[in-house]
PDB file of N, CA and C in Angstrom:
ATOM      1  N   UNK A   1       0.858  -1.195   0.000  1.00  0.00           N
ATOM      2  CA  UNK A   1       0.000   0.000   0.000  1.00  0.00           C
ATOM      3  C   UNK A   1       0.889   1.238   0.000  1.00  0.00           C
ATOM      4  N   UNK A   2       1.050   1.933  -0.727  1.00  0.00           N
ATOM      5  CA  UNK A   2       1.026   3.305  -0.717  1.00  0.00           C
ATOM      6  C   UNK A   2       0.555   4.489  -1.438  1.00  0.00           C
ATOM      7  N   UNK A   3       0.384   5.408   0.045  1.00  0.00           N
ATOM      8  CA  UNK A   3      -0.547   6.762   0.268  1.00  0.00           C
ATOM      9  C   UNK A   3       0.534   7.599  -0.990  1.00  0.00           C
ATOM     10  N   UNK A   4      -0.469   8.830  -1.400  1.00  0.00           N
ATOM     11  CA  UNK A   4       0.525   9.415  -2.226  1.00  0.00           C
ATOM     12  C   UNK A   4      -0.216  10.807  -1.756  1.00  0.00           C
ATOM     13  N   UNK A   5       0.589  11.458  -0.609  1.00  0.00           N
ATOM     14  CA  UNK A   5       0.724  12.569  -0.005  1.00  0.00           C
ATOM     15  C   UNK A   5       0.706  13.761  -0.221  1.00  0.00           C
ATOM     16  N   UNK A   6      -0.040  14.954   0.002  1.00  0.00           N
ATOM     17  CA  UNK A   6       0.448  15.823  -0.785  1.00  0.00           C
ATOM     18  C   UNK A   6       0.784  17.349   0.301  1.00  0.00           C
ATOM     19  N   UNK A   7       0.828  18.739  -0.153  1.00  0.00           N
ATOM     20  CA  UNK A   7       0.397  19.511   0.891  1.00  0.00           C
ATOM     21  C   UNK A   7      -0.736  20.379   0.098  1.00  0.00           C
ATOM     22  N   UNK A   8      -1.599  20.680   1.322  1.00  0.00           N
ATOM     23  CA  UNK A   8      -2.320  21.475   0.313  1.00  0.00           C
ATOM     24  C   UNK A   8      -1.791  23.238  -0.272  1.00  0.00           C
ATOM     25  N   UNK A   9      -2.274  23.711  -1.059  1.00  0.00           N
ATOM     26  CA  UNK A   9      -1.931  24.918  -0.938  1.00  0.00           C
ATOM     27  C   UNK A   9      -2.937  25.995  -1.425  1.00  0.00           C
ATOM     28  N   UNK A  10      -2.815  27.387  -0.873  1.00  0.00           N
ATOM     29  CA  UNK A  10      -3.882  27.775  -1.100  1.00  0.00           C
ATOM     30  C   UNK A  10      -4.078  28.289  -2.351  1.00  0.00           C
ATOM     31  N   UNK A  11      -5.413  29.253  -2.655  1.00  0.00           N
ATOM     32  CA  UNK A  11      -5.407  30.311  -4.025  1.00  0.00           C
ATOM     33  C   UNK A  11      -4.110  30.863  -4.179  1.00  0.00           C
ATOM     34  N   UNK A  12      -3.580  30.951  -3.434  1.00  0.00           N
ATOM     35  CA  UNK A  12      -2.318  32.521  -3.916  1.00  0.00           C
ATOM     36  C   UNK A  12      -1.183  31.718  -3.556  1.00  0.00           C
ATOM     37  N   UNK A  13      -0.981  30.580  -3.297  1.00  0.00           N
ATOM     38  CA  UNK A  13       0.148  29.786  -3.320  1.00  0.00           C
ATOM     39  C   UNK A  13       0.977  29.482  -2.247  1.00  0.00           C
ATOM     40  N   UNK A  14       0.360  29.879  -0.945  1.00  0.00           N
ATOM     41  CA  UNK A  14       1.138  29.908   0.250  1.00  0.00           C
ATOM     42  C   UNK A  14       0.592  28.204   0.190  1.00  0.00           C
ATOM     43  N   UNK A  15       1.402  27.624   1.497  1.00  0.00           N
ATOM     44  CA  UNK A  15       1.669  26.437   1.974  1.00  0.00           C
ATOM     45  C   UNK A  15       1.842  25.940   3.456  1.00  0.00           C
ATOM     46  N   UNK A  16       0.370  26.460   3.823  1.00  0.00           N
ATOM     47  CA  UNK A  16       0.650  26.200   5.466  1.00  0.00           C
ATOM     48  C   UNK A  16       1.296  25.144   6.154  1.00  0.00           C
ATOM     49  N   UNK A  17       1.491  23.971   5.517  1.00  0.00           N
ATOM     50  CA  UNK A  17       2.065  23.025   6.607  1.00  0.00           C
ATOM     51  C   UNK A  17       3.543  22.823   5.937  1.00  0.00           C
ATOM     52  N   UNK A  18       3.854  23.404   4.766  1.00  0.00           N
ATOM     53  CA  UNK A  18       5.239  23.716   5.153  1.00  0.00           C
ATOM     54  C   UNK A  18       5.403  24.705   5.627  1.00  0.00           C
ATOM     55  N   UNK A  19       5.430  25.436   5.677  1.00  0.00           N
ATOM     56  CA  UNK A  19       5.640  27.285   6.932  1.00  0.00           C
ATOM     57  C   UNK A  19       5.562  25.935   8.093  1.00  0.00           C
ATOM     58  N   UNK A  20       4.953  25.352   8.562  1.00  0.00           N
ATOM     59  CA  UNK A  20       4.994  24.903   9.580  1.00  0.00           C
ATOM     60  C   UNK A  20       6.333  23.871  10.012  1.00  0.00           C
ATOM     61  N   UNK A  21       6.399  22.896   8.930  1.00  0.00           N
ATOM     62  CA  UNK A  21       7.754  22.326   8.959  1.00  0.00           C
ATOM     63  C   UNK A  21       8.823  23.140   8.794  1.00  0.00           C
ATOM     64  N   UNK A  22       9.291  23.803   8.356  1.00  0.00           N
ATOM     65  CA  UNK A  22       9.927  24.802   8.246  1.00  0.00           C
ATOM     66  C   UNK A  22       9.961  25.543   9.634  1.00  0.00           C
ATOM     67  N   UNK A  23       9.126  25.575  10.578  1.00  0.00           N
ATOM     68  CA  UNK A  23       9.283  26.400  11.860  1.00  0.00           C
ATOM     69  C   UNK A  23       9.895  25.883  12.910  1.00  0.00           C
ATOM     70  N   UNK A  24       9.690  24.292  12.580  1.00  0.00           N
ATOM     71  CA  UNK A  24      10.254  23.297  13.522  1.00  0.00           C
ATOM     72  C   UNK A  24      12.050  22.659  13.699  1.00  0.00           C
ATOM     73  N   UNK A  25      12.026  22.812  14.750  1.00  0.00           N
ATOM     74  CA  UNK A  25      13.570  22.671  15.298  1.00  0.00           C
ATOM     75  C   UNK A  25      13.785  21.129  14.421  1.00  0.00           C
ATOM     76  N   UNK A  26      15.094  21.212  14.302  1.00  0.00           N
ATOM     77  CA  UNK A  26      15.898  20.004  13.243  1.00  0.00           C
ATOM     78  C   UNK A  26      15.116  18.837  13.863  1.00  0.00           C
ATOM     79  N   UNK A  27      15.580  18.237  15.205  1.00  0.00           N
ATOM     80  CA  UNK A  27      14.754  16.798  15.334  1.00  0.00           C
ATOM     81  C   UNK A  27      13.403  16.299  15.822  1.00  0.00           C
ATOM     82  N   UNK A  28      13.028  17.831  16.029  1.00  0.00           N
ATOM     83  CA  UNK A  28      11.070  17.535  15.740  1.00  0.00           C
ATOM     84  C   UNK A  28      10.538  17.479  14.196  1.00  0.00           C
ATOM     85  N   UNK A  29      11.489  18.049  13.270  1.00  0.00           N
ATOM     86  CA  UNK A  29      10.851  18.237  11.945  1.00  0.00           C
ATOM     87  C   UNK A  29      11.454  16.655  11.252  1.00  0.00           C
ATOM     88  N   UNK A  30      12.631  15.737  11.761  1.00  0.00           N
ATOM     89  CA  UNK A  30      12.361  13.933  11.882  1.00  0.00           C
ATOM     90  C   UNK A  30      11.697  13.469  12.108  1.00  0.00           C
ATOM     91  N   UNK A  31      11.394  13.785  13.138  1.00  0.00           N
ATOM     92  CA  UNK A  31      10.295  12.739  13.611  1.00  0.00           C
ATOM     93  C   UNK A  31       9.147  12.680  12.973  1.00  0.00           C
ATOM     94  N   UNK A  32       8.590  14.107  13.008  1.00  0.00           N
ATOM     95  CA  UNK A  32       7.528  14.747  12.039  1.00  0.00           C
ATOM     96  C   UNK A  32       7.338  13.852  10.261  1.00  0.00           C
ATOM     97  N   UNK A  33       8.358  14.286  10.055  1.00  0.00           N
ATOM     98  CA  UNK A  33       8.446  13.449   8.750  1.00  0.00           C
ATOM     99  C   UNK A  33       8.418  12.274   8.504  1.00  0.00           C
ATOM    100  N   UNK A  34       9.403  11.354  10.030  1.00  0.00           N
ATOM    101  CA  UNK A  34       9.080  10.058   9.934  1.00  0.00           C
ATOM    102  C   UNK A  34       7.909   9.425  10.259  1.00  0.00           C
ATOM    103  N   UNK A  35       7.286   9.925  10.873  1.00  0.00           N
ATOM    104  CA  UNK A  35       5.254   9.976  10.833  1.00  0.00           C
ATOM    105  C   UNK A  35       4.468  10.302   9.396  1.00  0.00           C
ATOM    106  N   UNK A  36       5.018  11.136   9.128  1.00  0.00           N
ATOM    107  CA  UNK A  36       4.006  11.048   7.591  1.00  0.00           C
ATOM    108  C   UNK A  36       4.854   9.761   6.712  1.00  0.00           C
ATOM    109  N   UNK A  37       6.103   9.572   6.813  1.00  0.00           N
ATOM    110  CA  UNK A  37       6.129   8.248   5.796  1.00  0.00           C
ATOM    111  C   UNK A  37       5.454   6.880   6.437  1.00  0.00           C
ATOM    112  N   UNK A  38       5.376   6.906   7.347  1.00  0.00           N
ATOM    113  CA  UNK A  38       4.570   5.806   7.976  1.00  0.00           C
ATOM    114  C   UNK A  38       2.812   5.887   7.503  1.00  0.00           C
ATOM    115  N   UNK A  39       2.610   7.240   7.214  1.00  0.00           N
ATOM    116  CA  UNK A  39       1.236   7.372   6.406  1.00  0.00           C
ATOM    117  C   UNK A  39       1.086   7.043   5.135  1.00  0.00           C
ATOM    118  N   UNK A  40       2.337   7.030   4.540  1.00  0.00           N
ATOM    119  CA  UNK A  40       2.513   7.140   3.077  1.00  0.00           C
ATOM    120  C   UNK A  40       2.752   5.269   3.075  1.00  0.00           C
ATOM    121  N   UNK A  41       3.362   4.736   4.136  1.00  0.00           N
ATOM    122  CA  UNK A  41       3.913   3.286   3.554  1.00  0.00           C
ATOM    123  C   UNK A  41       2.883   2.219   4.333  1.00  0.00           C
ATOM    124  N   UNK A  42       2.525   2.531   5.381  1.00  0.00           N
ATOM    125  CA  UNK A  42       1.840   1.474   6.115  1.00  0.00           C
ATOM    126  C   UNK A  42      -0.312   1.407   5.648  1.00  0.00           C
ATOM    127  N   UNK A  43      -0.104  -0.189   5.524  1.00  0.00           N
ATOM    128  CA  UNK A  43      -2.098  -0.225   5.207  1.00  0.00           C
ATOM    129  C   UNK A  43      -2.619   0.280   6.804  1.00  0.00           C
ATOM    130  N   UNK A  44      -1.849  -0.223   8.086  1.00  0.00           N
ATOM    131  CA  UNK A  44      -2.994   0.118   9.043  1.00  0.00           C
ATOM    132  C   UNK A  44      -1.887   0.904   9.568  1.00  0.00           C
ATOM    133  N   UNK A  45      -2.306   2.492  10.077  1.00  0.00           N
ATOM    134  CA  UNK A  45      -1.383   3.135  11.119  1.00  0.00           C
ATOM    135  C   UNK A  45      -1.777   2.920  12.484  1.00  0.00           C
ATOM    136  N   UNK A  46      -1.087   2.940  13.331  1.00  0.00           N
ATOM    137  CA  UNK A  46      -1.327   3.020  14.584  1.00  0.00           C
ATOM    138  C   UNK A  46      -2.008   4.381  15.051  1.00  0.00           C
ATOM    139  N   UNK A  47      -3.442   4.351  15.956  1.00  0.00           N
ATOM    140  CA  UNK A  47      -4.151   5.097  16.139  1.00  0.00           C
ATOM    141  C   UNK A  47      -3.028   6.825  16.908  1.00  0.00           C
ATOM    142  N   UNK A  48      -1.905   6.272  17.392  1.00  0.00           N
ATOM    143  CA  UNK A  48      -1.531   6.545  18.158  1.00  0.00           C
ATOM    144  C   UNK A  48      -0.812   7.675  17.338  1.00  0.00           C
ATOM    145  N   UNK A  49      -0.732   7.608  15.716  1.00  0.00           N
ATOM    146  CA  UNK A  49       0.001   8.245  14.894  1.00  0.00           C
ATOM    147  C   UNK A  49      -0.823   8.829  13.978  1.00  0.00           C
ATOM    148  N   UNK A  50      -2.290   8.375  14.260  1.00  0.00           N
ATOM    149  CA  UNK A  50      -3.608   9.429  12.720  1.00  0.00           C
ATOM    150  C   UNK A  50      -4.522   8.511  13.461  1.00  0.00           C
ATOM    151  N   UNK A  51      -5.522   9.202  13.662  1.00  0.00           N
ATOM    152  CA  UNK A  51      -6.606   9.298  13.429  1.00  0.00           C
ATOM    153  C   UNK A  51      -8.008  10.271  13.131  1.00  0.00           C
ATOM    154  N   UNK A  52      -8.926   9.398  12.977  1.00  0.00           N
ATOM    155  CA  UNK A  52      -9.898  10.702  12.918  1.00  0.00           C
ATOM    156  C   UNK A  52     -10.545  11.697  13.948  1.00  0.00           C
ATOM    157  N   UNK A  53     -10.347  13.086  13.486  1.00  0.00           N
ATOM    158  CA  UNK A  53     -11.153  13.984  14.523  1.00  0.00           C
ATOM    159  C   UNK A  53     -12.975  13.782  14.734  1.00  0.00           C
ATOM    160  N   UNK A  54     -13.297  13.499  15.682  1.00  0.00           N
ATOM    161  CA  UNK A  54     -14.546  13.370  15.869  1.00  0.00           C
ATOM    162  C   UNK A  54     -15.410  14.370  16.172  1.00  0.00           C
ATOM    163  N   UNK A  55     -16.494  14.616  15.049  1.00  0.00           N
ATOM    164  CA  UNK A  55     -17.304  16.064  14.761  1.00  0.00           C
ATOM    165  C   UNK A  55     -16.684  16.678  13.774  1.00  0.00           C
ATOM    166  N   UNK A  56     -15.654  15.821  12.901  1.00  0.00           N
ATOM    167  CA  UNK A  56     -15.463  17.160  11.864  1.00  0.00           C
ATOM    168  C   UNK A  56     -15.866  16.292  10.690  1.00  0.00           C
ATOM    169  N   UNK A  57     -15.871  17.339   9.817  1.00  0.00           N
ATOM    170  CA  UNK A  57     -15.824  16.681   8.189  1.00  0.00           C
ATOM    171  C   UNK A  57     -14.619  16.215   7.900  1.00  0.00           C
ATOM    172  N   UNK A  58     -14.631  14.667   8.112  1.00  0.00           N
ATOM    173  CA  UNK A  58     -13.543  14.014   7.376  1.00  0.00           C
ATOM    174  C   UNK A  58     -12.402  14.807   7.463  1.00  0.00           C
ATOM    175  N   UNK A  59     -11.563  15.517   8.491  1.00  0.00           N
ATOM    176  CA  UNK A  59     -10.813  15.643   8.759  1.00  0.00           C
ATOM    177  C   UNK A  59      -9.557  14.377  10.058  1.00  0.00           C
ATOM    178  N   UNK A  60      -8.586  14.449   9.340  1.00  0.00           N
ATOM    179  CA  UNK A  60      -8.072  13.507  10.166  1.00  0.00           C
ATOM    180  C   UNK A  60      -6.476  13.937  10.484  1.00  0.00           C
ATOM    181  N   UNK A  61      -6.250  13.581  11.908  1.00  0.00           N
ATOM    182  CA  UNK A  61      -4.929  14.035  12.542  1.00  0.00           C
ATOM    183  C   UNK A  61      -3.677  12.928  12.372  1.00  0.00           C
ATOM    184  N   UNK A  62      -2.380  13.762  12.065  1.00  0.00           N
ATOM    185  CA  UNK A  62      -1.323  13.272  12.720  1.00  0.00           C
ATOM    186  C   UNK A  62      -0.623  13.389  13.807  1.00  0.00           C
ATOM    187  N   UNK A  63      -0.304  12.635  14.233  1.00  0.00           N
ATOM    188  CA  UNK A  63      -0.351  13.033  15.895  1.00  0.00           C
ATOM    189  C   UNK A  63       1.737  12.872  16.153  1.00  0.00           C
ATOM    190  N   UNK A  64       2.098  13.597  16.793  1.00  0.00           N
ATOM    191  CA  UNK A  64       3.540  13.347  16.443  1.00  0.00           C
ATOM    192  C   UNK A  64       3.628  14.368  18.003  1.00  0.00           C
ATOM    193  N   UNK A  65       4.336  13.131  18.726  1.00  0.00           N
ATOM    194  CA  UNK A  65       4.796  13.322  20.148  1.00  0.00           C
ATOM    195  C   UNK A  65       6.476  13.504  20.201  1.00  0.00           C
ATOM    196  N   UNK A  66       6.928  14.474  20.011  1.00  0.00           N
ATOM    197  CA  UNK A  66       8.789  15.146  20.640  1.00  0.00           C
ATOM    198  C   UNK A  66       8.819  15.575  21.648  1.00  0.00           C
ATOM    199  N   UNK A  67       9.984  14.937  22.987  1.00  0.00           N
ATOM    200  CA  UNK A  67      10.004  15.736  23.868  1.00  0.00           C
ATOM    201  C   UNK A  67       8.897  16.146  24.826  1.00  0.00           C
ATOM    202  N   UNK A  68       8.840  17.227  24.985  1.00  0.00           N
ATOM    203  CA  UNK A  68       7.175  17.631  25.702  1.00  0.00           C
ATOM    204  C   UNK A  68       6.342  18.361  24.800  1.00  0.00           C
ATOM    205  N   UNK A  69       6.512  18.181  23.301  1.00  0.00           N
ATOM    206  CA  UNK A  69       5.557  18.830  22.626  1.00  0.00           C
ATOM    207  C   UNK A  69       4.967  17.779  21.542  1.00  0.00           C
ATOM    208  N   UNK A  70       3.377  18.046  21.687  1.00  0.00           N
ATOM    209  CA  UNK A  70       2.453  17.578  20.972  1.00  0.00           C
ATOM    210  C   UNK A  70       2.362  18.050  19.592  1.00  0.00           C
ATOM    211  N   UNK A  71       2.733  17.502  18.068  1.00  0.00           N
ATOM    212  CA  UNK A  71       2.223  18.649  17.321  1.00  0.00           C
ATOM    213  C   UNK A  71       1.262  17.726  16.387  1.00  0.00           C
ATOM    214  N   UNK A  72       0.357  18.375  15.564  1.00  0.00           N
ATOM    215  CA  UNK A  72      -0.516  17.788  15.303  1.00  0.00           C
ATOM    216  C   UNK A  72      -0.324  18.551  13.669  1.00  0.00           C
ATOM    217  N   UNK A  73      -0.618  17.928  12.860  1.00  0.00           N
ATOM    218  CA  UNK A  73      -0.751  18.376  11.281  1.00  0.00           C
ATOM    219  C   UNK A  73      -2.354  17.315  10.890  1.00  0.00           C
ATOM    220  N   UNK A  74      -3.593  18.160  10.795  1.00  0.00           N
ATOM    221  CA  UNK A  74      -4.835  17.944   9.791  1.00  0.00           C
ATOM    222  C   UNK A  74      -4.295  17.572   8.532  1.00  0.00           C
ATOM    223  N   UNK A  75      -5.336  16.673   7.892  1.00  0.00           N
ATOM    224  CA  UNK A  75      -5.150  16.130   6.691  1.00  0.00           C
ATOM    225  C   UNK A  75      -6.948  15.924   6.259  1.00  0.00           C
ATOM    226  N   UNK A  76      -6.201  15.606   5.108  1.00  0.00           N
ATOM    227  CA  UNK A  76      -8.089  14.489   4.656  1.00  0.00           C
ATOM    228  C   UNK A  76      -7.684  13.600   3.523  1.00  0.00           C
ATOM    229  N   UNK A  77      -8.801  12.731   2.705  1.00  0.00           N
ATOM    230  CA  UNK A  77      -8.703  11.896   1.819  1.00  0.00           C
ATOM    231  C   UNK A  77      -9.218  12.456   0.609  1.00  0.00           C
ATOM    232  N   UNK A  78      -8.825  12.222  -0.292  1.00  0.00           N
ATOM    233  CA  UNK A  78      -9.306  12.358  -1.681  1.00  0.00           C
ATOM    234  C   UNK A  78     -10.042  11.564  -2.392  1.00  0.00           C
ATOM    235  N   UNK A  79     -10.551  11.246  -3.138  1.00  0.00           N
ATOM    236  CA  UNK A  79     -11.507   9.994  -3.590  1.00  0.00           C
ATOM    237  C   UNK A  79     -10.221   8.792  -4.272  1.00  0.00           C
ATOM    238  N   UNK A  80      -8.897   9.716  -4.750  1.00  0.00           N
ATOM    239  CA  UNK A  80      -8.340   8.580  -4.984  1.00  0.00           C
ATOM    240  C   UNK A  80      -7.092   8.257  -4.336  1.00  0.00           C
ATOM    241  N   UNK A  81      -7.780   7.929  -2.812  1.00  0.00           N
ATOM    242  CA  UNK A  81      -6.682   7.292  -1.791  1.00  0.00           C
ATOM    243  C   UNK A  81      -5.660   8.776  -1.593  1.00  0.00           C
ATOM    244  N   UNK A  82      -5.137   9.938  -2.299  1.00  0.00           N
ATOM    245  CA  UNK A  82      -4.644  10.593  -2.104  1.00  0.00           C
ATOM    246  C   UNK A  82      -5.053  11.324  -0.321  1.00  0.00           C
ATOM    247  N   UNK A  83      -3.707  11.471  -0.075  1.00  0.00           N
ATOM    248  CA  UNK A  83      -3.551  12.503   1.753  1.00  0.00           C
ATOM    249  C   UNK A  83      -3.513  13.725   0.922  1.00  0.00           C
ATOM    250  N   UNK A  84      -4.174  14.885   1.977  1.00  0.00           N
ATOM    251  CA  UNK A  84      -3.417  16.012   1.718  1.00  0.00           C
ATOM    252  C   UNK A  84      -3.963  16.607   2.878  1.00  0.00           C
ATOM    253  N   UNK A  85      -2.159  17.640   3.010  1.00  0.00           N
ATOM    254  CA  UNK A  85      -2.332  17.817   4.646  1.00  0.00           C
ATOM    255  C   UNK A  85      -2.179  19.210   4.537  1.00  0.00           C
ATOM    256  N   UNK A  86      -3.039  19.361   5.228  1.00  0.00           N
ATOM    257  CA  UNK A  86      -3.540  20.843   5.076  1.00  0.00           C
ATOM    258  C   UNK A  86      -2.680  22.020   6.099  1.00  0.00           C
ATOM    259  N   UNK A  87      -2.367  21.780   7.417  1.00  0.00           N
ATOM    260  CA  UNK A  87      -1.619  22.788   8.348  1.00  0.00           C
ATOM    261  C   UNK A  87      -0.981  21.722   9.537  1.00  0.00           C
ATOM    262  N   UNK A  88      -0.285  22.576  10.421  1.00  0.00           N
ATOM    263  CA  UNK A  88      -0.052  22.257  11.307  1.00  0.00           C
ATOM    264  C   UNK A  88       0.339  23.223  12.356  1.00  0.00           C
ATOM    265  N   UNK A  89      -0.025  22.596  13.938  1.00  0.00           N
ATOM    266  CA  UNK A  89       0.305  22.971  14.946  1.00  0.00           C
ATOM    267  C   UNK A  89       0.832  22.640  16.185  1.00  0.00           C
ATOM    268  N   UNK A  90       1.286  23.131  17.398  1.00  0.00           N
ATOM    269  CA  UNK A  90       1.950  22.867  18.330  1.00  0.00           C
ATOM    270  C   UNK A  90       0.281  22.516  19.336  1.00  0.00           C
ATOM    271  N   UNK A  91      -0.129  21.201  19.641  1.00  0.00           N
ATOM    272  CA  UNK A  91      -1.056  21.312  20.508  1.00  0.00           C
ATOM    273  C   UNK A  91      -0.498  21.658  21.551  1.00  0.00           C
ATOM    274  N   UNK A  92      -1.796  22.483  22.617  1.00  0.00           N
ATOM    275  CA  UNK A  92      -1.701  22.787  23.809  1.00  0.00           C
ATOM    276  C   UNK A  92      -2.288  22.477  25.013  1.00  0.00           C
ATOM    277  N   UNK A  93      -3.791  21.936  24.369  1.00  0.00           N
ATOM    278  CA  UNK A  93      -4.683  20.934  25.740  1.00  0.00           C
ATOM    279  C   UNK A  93      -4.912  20.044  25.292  1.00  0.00           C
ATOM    280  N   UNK A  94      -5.724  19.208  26.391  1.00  0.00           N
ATOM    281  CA  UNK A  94      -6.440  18.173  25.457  1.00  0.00           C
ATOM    282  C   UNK A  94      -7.004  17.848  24.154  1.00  0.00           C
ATOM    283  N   UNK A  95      -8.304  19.006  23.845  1.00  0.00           N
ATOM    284  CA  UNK A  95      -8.722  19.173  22.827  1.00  0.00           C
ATOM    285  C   UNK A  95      -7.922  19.392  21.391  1.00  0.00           C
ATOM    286  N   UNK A  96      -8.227  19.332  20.032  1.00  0.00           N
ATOM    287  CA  UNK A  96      -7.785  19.939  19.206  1.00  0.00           C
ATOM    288  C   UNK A  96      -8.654  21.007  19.502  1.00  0.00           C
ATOM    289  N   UNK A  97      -7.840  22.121  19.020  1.00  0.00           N
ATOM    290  CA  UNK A  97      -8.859  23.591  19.181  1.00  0.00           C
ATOM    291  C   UNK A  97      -9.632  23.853  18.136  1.00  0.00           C
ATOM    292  N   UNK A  98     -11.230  24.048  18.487  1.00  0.00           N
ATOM    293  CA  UNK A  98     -12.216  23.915  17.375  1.00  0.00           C
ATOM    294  C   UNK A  98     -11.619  25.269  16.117  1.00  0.00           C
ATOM    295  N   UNK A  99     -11.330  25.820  16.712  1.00  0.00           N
ATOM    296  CA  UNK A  99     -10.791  27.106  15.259  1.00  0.00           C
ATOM    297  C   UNK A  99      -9.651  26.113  13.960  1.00  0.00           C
ATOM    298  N   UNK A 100      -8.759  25.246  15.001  1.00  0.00           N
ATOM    299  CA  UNK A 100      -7.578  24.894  14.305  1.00  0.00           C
ATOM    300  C   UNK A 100      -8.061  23.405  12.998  1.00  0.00           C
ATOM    301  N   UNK A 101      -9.309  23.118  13.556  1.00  0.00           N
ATOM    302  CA  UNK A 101     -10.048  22.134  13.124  1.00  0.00           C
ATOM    303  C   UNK A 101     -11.078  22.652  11.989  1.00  0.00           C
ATOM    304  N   UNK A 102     -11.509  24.027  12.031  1.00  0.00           N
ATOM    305  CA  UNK A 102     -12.381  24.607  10.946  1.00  0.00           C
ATOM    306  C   UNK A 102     -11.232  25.163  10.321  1.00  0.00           C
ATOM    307  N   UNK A 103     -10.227  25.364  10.416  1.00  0.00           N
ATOM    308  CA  UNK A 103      -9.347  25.786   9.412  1.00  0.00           C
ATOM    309  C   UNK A 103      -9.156  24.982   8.152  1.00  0.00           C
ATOM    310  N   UNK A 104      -8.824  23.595   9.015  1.00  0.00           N
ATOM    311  CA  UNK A 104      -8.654  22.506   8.191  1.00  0.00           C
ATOM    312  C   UNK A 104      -9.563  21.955   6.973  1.00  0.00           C
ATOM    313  N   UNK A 105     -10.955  22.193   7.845  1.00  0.00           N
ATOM    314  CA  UNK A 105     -12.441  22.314   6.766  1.00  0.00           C
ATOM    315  C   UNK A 105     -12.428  22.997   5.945  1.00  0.00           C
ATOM    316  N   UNK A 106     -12.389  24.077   6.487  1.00  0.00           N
ATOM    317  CA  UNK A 106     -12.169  25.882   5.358  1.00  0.00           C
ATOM    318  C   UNK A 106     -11.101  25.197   4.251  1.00  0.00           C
ATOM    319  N   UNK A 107     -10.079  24.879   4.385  1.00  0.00           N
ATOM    320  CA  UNK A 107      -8.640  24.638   3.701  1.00  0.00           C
ATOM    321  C   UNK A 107      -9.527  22.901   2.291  1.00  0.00           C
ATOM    322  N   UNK A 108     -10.097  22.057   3.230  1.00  0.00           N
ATOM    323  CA  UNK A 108     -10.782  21.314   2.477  1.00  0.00           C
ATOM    324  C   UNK A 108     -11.618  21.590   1.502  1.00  0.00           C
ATOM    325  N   UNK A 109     -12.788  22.326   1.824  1.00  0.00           N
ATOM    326  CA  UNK A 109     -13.322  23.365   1.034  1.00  0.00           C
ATOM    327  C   UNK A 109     -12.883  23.184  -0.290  1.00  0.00           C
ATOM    328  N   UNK A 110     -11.798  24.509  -0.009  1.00  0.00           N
ATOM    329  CA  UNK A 110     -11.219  25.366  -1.210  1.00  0.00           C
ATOM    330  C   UNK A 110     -10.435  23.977  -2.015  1.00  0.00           C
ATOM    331  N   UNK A 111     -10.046  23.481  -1.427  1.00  0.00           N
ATOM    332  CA  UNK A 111      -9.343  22.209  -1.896  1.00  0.00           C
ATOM    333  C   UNK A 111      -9.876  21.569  -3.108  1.00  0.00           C
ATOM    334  N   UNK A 112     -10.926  21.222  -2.917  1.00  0.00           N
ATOM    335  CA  UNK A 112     -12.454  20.174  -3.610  1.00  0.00           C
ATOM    336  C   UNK A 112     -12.877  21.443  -4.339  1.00  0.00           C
ATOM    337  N   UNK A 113     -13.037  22.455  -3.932  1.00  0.00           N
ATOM    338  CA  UNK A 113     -13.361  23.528  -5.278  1.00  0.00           C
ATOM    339  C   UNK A 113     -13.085  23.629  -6.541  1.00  0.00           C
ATOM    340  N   UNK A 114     -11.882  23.687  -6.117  1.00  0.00           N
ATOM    341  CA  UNK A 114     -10.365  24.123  -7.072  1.00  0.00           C
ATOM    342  C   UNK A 114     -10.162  22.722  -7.940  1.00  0.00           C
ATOM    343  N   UNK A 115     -10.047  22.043  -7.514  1.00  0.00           N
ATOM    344  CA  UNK A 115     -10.759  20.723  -8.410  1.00  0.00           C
ATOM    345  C   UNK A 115     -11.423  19.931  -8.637  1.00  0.00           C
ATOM    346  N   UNK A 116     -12.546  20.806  -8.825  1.00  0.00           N
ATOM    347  CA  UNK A 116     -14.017  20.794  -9.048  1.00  0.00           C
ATOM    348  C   UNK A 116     -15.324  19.644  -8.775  1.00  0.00           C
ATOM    349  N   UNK A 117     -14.687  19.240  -7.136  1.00  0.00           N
ATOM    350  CA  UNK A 117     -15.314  18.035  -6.681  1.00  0.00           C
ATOM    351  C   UNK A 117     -16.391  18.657  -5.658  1.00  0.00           C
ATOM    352  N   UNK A 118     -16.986  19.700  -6.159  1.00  0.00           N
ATOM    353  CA  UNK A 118     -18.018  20.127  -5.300  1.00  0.00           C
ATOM    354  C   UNK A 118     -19.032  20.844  -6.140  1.00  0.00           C
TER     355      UNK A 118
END
């Protein structure tokens, strides 16, 4: 099995979840990465590394534990098996934060617009 990954990007060409990799210190942005190839190569991931957010539209998390920081990068599916990961952040509570989670929607959206699956 393999996922064929992408990032999303917006109308005007920015690239939130690289700005985000890009923000991250050298061996959180490993680990980070070695979590999405585990998305890209493995049929079942461990819950512990993606799963789905519950209450959203088909939005789904990577979950990537460094040190004492949580960071989390949203994604979703495409109709053909394609990831695309929309942002990322440094969690801070329990929750994902409902704003950081409609972003991800908003970002889906425009996504499925733009190629014209809506």
């Amino acid at each position: 099995m393999h996922r064929n990954v992408i990032f999303y990007k917006t109308e005007d060409g920015k690239c939130p979840v690289k700005d985000f990799l890009d923000s991250l210190p050298g061996k959180a942005a490993q680990k980070v990465t070695w979590v999405l190839k585990l998305l890209e190569d493995l049929n079942m991931i461990p819950s512990s590394y993606f799963k789905k957010l519950i209450g959203s539209e088909e939005i789904w998390e990577c979950r990537i534990q460094f040190g004492s920081n949580a960071y989390r990068i949203f994604c979703f599916f495409t109709a053909n098996s394609m990831v695309v990961l929309t942002h990322g952040f440094i969690k801070k509570s329990q929750k994902a934060p409902r704003n950081e989670i409609e972003r991800a929607e908003a970002y889906r959206k425009d996504f499925l617009k733009r190629r014209g699956k809506i």
